[in-house]
N, C-alpha and C. Protein backbone atom coordinates (compact mmCIF):
# COMPACT_ATOMS: atom_id res chain seq x y z
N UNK A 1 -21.64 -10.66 21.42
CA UNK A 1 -20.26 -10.42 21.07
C UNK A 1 -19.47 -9.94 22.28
N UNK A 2 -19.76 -8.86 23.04
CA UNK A 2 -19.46 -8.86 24.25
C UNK A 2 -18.72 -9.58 25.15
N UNK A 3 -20.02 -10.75 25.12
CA UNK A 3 -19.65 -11.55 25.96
C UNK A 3 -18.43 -12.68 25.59
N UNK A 4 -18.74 -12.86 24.21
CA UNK A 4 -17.68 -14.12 23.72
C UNK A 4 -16.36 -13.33 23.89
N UNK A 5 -16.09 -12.11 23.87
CA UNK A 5 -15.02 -11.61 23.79
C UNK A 5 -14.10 -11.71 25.28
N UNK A 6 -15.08 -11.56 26.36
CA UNK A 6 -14.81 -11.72 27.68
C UNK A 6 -14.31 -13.20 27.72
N UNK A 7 -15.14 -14.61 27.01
CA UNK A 7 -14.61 -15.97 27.26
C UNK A 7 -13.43 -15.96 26.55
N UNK A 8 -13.54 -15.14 25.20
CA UNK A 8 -12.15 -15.77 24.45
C UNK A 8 -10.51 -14.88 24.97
N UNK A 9 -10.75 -13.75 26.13
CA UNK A 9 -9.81 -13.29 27.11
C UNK A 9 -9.85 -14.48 27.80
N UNK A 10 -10.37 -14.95 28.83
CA UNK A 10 -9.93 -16.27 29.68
C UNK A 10 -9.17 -16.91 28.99
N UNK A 11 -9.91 -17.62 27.70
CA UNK A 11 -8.77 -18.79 26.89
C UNK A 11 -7.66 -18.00 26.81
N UNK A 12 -7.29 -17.04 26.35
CA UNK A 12 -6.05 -16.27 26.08
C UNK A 12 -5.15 -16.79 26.94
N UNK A 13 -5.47 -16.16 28.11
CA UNK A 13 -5.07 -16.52 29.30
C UNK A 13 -4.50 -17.13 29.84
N UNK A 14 -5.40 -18.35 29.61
CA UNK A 14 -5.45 -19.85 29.99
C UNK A 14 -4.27 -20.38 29.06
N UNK A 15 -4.09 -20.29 28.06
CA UNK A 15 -3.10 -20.50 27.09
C UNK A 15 -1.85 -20.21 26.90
N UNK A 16 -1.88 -18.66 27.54
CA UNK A 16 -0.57 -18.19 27.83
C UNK A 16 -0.19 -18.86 28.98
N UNK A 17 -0.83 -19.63 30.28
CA UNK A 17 -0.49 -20.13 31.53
C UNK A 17 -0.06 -21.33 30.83
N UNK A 18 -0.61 -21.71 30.42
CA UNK A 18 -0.09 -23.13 29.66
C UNK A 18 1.34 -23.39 28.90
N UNK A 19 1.75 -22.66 28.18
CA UNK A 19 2.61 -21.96 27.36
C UNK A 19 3.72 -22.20 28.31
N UNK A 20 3.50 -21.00 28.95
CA UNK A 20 4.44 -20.51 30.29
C UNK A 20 4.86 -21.76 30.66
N UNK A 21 4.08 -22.85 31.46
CA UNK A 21 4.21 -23.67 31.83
C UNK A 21 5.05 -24.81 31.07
N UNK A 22 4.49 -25.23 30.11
CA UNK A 22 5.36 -25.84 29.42
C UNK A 22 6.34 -25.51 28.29
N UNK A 23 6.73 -24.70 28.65
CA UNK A 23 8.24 -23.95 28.29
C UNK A 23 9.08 -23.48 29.07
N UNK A 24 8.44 -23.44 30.64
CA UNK A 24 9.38 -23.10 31.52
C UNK A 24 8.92 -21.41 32.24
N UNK A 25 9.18 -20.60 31.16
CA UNK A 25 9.20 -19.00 30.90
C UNK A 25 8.93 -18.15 29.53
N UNK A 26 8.30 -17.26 29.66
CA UNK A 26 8.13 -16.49 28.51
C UNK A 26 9.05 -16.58 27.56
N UNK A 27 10.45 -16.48 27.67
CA UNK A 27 11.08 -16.10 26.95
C UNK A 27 12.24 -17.27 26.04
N UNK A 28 11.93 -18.44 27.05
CA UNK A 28 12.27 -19.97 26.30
C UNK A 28 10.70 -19.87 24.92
N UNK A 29 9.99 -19.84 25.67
CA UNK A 29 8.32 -20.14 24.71
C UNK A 29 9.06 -19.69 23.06
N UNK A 30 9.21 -17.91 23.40
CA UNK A 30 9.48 -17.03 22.17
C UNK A 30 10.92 -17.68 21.40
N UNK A 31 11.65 -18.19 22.41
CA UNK A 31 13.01 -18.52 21.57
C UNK A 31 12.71 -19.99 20.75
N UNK A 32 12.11 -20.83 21.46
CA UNK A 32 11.79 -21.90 20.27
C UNK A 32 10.70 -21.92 19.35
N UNK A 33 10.17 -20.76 19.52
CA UNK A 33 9.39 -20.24 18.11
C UNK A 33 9.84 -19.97 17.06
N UNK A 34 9.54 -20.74 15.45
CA UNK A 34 10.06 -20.32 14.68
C UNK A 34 9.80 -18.93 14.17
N UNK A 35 10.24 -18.03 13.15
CA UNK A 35 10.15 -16.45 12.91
C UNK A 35 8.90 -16.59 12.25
N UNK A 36 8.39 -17.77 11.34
CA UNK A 36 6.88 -17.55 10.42
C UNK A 36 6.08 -17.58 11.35
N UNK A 37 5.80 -18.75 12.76
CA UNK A 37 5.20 -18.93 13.72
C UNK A 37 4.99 -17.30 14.61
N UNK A 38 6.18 -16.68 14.29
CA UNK A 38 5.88 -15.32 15.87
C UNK A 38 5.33 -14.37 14.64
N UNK A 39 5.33 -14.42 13.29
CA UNK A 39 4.94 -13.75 12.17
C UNK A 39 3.46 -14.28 12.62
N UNK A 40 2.80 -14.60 11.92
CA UNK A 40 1.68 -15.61 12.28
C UNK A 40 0.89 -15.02 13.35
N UNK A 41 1.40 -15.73 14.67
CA UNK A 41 1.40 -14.84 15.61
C UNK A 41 0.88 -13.51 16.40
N UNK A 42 2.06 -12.71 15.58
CA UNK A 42 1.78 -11.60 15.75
C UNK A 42 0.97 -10.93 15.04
N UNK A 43 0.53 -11.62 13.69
CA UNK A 43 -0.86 -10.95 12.81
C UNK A 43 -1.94 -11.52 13.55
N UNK A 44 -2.04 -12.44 14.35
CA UNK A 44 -3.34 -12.98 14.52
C UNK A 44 -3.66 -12.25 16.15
N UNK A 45 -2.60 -11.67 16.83
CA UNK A 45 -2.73 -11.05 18.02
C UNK A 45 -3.34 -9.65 17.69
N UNK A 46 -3.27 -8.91 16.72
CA UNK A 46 -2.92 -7.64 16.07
C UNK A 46 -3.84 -7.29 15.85
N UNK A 47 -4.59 -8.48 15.11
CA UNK A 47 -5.96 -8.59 14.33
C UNK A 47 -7.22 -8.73 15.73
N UNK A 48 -6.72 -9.14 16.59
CA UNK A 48 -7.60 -9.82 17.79
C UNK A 48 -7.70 -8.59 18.62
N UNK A 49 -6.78 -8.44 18.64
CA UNK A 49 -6.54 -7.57 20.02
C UNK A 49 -7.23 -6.08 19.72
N UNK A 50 -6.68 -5.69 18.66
CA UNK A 50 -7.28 -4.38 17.64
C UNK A 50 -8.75 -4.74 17.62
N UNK A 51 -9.05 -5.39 16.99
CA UNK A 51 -10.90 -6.09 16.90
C UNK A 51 -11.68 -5.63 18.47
N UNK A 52 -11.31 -6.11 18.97
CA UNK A 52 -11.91 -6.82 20.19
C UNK A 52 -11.63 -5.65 21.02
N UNK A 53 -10.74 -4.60 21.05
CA UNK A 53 -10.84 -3.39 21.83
C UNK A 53 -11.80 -2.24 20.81
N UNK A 54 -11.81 -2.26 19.80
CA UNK A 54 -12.47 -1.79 19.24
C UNK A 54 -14.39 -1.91 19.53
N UNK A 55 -15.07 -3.20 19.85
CA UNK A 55 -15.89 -3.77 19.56
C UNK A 55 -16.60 -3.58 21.33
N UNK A 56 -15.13 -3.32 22.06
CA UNK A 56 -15.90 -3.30 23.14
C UNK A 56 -15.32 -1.78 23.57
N UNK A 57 -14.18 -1.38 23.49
CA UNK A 57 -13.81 0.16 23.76
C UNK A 57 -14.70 1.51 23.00
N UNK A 58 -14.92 0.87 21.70
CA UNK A 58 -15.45 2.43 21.49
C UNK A 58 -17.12 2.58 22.27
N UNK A 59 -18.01 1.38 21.96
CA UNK A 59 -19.31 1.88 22.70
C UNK A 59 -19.00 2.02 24.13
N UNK A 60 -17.93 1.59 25.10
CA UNK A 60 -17.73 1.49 26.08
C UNK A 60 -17.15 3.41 26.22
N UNK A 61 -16.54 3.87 25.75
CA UNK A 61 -15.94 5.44 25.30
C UNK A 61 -16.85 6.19 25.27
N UNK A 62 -18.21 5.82 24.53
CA UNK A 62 -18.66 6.22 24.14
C UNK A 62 -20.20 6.44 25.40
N UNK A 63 -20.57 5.72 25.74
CA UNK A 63 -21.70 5.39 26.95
C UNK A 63 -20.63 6.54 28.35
N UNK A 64 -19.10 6.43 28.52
CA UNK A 64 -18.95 6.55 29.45
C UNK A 64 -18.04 8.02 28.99
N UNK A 65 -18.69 8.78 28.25
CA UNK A 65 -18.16 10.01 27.72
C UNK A 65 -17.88 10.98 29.19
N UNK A 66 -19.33 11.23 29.61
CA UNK A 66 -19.34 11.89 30.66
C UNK A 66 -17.94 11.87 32.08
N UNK A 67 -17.05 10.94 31.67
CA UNK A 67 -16.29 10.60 32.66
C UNK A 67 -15.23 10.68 32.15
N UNK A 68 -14.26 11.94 32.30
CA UNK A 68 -13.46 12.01 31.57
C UNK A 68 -12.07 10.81 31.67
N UNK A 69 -11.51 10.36 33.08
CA UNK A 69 -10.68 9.51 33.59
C UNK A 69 -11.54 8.06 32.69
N UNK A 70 -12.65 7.82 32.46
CA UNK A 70 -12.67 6.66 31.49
C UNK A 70 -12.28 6.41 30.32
N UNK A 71 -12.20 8.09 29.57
CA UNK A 71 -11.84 7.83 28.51
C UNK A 71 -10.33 7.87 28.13
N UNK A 72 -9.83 7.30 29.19
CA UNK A 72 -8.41 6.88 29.06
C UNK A 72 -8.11 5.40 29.68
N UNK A 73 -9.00 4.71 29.55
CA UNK A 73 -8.99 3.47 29.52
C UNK A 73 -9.02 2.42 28.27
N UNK A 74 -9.44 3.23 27.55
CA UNK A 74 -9.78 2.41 25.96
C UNK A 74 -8.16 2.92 25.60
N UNK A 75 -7.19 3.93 25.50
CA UNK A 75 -6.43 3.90 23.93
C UNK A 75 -5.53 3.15 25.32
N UNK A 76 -5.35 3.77 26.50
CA UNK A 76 -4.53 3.11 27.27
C UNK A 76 -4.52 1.09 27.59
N UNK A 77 -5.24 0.58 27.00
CA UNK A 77 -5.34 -1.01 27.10
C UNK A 77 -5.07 -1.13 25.74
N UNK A 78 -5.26 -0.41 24.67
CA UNK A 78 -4.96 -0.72 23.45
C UNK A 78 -3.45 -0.48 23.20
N UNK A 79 -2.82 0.60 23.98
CA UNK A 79 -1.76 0.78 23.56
C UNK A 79 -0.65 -0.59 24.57
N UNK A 80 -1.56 -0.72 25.89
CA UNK A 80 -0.79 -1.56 26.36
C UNK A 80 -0.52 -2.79 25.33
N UNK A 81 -1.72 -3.50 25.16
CA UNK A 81 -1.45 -4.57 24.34
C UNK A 81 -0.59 -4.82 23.12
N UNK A 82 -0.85 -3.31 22.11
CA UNK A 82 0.15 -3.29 20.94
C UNK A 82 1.74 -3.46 21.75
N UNK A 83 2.15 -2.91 22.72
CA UNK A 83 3.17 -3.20 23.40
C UNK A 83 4.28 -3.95 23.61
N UNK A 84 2.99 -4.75 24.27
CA UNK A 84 2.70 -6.44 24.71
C UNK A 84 3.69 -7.36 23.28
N UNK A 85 2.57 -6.87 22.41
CA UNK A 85 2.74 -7.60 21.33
C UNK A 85 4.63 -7.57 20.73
N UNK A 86 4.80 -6.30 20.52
CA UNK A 86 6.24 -5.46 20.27
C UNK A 86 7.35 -6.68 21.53
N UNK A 87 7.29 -6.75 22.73
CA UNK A 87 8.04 -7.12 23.74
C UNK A 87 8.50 -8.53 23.55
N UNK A 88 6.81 -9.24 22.80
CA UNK A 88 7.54 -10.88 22.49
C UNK A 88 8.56 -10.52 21.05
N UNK A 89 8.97 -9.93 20.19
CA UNK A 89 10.08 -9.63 19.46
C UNK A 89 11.09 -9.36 20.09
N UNK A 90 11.02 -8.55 21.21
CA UNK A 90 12.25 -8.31 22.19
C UNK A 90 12.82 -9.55 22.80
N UNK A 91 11.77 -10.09 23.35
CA UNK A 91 12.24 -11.41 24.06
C UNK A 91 12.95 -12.12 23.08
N UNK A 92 12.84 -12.68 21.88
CA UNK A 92 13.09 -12.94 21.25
C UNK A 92 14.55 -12.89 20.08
N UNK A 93 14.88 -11.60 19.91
CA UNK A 93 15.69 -11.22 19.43
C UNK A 93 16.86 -10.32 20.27
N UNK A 94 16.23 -9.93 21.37
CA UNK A 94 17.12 -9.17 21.88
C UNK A 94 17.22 -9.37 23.74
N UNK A 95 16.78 -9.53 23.99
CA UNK A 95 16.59 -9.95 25.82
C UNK A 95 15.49 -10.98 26.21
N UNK A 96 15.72 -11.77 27.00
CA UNK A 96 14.66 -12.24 27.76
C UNK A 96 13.84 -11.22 29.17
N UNK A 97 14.68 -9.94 28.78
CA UNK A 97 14.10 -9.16 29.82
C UNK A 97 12.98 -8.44 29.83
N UNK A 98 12.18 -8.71 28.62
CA UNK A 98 11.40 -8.37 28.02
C UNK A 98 10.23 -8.90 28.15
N UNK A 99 10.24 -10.12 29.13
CA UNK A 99 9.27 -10.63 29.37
C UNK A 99 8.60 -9.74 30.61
N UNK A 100 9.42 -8.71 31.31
CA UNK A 100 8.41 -8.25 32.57
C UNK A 100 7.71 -7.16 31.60
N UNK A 101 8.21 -6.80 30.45
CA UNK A 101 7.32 -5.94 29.79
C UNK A 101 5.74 -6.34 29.37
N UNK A 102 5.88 -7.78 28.47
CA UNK A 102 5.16 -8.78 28.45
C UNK A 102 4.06 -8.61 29.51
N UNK A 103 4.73 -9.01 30.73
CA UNK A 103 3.54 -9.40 31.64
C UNK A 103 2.92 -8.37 32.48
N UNK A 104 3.92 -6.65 32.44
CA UNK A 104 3.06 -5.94 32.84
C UNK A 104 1.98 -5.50 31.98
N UNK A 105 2.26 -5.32 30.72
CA UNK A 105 0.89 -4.83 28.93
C UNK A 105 0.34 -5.65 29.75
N UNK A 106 0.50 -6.91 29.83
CA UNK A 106 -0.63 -7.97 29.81
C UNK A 106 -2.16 -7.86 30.96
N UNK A 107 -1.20 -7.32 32.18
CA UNK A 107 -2.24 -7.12 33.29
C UNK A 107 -2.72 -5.55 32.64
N UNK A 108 -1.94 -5.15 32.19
CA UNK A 108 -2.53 -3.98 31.86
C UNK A 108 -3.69 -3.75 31.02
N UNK A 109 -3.66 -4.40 29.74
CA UNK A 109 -4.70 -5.10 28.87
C UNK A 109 -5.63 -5.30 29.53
N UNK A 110 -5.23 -6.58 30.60
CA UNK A 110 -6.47 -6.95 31.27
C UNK A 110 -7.51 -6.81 32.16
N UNK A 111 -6.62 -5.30 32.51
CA UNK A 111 -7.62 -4.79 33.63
C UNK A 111 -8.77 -4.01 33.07
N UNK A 112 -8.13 -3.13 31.87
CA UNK A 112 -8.43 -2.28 30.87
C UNK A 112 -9.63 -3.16 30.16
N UNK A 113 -8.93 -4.23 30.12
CA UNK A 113 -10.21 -4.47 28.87
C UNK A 113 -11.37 -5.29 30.01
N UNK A 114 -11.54 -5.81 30.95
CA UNK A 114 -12.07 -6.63 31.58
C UNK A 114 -13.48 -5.39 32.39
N UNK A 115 -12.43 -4.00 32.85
CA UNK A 115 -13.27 -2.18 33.30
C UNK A 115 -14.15 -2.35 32.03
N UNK A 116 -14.00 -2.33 31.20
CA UNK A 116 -14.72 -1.62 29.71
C UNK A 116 -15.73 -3.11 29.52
N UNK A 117 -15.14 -4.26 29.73
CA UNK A 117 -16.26 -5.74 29.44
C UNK A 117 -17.29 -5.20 30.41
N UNK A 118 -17.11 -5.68 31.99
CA UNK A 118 -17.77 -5.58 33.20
C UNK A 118 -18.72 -4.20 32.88
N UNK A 119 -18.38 -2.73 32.39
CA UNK A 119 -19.01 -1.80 32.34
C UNK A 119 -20.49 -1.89 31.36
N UNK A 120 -19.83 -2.68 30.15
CA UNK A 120 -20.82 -2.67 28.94
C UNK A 120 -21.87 -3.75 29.12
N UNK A 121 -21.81 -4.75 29.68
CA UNK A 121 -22.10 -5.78 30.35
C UNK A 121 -23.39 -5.19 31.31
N UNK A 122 -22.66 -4.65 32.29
CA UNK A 122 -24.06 -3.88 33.22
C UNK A 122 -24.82 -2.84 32.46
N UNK A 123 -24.34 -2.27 31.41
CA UNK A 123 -25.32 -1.08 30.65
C UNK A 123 -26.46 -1.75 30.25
N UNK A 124 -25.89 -3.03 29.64
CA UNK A 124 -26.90 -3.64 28.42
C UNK A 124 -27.63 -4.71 28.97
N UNK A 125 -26.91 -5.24 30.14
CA UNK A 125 -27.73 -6.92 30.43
C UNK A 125 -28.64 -6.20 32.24
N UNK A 126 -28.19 -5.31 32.67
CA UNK A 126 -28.26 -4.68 34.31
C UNK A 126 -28.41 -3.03 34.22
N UNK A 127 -29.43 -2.36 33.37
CA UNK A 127 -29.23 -1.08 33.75
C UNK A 127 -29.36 -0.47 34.72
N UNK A 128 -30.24 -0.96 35.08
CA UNK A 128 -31.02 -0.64 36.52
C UNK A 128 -29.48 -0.39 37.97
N UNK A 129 -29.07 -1.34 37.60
CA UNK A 129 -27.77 -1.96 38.54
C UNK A 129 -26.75 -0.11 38.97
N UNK A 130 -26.55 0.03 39.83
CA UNK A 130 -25.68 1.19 39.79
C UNK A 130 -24.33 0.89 39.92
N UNK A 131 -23.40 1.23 39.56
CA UNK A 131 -21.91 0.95 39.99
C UNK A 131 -21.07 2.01 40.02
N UNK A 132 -20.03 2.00 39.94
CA UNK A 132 -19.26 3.23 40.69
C UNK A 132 -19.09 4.67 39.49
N UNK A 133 -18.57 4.77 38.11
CA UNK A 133 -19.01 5.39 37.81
C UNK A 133 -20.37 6.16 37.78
N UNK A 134 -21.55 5.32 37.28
CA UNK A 134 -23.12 6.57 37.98
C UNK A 134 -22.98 6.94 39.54
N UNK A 135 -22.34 6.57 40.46
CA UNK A 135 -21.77 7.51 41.91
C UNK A 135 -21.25 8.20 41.59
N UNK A 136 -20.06 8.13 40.59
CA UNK A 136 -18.97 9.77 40.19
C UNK A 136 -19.80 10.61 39.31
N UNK A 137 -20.37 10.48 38.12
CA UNK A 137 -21.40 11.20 37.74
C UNK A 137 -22.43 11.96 38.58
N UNK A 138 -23.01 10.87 39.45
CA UNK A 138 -24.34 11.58 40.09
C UNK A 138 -23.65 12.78 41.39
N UNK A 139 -22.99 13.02 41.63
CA UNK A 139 -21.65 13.60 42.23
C UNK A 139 -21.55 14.80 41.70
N UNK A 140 -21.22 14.86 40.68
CA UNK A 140 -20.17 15.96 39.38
C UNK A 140 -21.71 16.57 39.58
N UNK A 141 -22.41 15.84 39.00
CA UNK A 141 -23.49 16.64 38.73
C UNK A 141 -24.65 17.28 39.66
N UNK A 142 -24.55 16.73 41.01
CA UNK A 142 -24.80 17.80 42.35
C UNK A 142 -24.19 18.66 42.62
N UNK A 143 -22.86 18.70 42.08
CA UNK A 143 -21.67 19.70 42.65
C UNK A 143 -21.81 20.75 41.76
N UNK A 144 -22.16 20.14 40.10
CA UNK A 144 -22.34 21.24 39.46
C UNK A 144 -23.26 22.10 39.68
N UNK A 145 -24.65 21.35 40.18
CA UNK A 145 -25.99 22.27 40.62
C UNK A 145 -26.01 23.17 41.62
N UNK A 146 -24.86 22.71 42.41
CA UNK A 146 -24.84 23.47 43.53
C UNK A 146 -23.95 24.99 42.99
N UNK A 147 -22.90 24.50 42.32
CA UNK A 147 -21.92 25.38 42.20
C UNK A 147 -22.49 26.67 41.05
N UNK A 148 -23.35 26.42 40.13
CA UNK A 148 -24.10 26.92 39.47
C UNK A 148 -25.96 26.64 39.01
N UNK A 149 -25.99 27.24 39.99
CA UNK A 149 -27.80 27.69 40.14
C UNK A 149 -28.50 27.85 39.35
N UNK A 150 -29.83 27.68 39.26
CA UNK A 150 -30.62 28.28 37.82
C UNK A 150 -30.79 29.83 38.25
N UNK A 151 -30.62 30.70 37.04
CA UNK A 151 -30.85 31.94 36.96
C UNK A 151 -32.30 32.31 37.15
């Protein structure tokens, strides 16, 4: 699951480049959308996006407790995306300026959710593997030994 979740971000992606492309800009795409279509839409983004940070944010929260700056990576990609989602209504009904909102959630999402894929990914398929969090851990926790001694 993991992993399909990581391919079905690319398609996302890939789709929104497409989109983009043949509509010009974000915010032509949203205007010749009909309202059931961005309805639609927006339940099936809602449903996805919610799922899929869930599925990979909480064990990802959860493995990387010890680190407190991680655990502001999960509500922070979730909240980007709900955002995200909110901005194509903007574009839509009220500005096309709404598309830099759009596309910053979006990198934002994606960095967020791609930290938390890449992380869970090496726990489960590479433990052995070290990466930069177990350096900040193994760190904290020399500093702590040092800073407090056994009695």
């Amino acid at each position: 699951a993991v992993i399909l979740y990581g391919i079905a971000l690319v398609f996302g992606a890939m789709e929104a480049h497409y989109q983009v492309h043949l509509h010009g800009d974000a915010p032509s795409y949203f205007q010749q959308m009909g309202e059931g279509k961005l309805i639609a839409f927006t339940h099936a983004h809602l449903f996805g996006f919610t799922t899929s940070f869930f599925i990979i944010g909480i064990p990802f929260s959860m493995h990387f407790s010890r680190l407190k700056v991680y655990q502001w990576i999960f509500p922070v990609g979730l909240i980007a995306s709900l955002t995200d989602i909110i901005s194509w209504w903007g574009m839509k009904y009220i500005s096309g300026n709404f598309e830099y909102i759009t596309w910053a959630c979006g990198l934002i999402f994606s960095v967020c959710f791609m930290w938390m894929l890449i992380g869970l990914v090496r726990v489960l398929f590479f433990p052995k593997v070290k990466w930069f969090p177990d350096f900040i851990n193994e760190d904290n926790q020399r500093r702590f030994k040092e800073e407090h001694p056994p009695e």
